[in-house]
C-alpha atoms as a PDB file:
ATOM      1  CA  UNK A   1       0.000   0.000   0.000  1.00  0.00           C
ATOM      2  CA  UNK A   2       1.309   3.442  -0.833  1.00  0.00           C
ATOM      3  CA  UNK A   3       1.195   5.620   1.639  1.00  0.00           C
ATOM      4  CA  UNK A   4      -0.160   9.736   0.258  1.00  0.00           C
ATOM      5  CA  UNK A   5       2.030  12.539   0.851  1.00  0.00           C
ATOM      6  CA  UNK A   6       0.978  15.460   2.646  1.00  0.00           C
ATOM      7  CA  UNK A   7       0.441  18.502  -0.557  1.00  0.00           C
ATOM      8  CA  UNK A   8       1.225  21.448   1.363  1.00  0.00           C
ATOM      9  CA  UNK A   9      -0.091  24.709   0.997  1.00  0.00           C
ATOM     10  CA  UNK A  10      -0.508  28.522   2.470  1.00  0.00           C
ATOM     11  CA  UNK A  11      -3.177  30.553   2.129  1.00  0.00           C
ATOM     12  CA  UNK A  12      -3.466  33.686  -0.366  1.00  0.00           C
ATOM     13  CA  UNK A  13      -4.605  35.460   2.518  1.00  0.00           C
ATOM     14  CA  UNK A  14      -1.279  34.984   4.570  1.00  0.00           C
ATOM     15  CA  UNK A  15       0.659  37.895   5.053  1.00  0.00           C
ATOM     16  CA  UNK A  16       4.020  38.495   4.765  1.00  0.00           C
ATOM     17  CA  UNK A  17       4.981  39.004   8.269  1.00  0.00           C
ATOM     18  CA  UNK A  18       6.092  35.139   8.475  1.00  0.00           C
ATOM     19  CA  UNK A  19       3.315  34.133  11.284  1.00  0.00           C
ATOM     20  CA  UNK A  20       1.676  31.390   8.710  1.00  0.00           C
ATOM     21  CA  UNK A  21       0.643  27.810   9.019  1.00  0.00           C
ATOM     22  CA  UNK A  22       0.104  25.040   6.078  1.00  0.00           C
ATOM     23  CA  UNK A  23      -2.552  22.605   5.836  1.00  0.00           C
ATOM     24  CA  UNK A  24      -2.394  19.605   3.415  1.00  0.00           C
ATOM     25  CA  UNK A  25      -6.072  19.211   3.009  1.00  0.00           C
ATOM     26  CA  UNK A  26      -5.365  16.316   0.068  1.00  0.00           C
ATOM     27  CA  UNK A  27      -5.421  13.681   3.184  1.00  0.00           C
ATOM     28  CA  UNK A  28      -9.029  14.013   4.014  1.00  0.00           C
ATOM     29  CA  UNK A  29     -10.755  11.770   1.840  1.00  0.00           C
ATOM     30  CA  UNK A  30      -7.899   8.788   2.325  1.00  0.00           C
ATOM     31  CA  UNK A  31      -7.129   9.447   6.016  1.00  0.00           C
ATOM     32  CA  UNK A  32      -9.361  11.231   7.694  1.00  0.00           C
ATOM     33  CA  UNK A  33      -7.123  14.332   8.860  1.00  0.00           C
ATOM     34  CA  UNK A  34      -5.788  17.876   7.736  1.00  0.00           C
ATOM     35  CA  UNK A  35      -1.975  17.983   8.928  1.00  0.00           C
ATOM     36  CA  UNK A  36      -1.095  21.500   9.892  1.00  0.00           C
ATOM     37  CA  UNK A  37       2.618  23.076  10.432  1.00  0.00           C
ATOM     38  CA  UNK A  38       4.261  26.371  10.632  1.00  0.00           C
ATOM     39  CA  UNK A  39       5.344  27.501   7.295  1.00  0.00           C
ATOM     40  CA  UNK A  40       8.521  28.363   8.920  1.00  0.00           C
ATOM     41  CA  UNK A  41       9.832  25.668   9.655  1.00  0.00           C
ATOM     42  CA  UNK A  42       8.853  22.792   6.916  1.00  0.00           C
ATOM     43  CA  UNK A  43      11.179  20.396   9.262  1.00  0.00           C
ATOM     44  CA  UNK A  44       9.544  20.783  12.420  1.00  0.00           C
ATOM     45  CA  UNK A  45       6.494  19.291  14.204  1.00  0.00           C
ATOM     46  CA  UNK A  46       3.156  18.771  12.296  1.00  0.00           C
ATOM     47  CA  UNK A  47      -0.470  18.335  13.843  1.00  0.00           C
ATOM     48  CA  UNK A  48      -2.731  16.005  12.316  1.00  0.00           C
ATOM     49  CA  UNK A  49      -6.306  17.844  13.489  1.00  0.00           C
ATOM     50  CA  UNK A  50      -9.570  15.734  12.454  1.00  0.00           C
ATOM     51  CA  UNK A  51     -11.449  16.834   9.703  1.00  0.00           C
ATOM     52  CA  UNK A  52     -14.468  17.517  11.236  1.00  0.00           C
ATOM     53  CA  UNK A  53     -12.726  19.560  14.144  1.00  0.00           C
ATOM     54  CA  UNK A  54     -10.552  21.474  11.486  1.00  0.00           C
ATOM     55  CA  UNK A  55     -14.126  22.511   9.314  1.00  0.00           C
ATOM     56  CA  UNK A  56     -15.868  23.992  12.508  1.00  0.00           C
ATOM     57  CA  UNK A  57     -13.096  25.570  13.117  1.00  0.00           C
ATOM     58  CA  UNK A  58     -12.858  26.411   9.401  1.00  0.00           C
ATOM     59  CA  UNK A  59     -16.342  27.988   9.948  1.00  0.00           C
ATOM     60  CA  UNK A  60     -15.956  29.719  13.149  1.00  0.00           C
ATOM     61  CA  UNK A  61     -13.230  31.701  11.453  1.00  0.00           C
ATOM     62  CA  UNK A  62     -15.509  32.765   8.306  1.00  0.00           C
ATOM     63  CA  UNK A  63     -18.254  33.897  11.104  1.00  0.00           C
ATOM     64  CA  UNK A  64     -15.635  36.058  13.176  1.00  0.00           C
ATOM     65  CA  UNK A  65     -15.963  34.149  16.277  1.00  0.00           C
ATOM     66  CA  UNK A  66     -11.894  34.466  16.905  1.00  0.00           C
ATOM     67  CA  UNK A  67     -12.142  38.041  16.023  1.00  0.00           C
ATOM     68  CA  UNK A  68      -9.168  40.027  18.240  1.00  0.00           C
ATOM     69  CA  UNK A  69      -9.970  42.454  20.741  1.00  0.00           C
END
């Protein structure tokens, strides 16, 4: 069995200040999961967040409930 690669990617909405994460949301369908890891540092640690817990989240962003004070 081959095992899928993570596809990487940032969004077009990152800044260029350098605080950025990637998702690879090309794991869903096959594994259930959206990896996530600072942009910064392609080497380092990477979270594997459930699909369903990375879409609420997903949607609590789009209706500004992490909105800064």
């Amino acid at each position: 069995m081959k095992t899928e690669s993570p596809r990487w990617f940032k969004s077009s909405y990152s800044d260029t200040g350098g605080d950025c994460v990637e998702v690879a949301a090309n794991l869903v369908a096959s594994q259930g999961i959206v990896p996530v890891r600072d942009s910064k540092v392609v080497d380092g640690p990477v979270v594997d967040v459930r699909a369903a817990a990375f879409s609420a989240f997903v949607a609590g962003v789009q209706a500004g409930m992490f909105n800064a004070a």
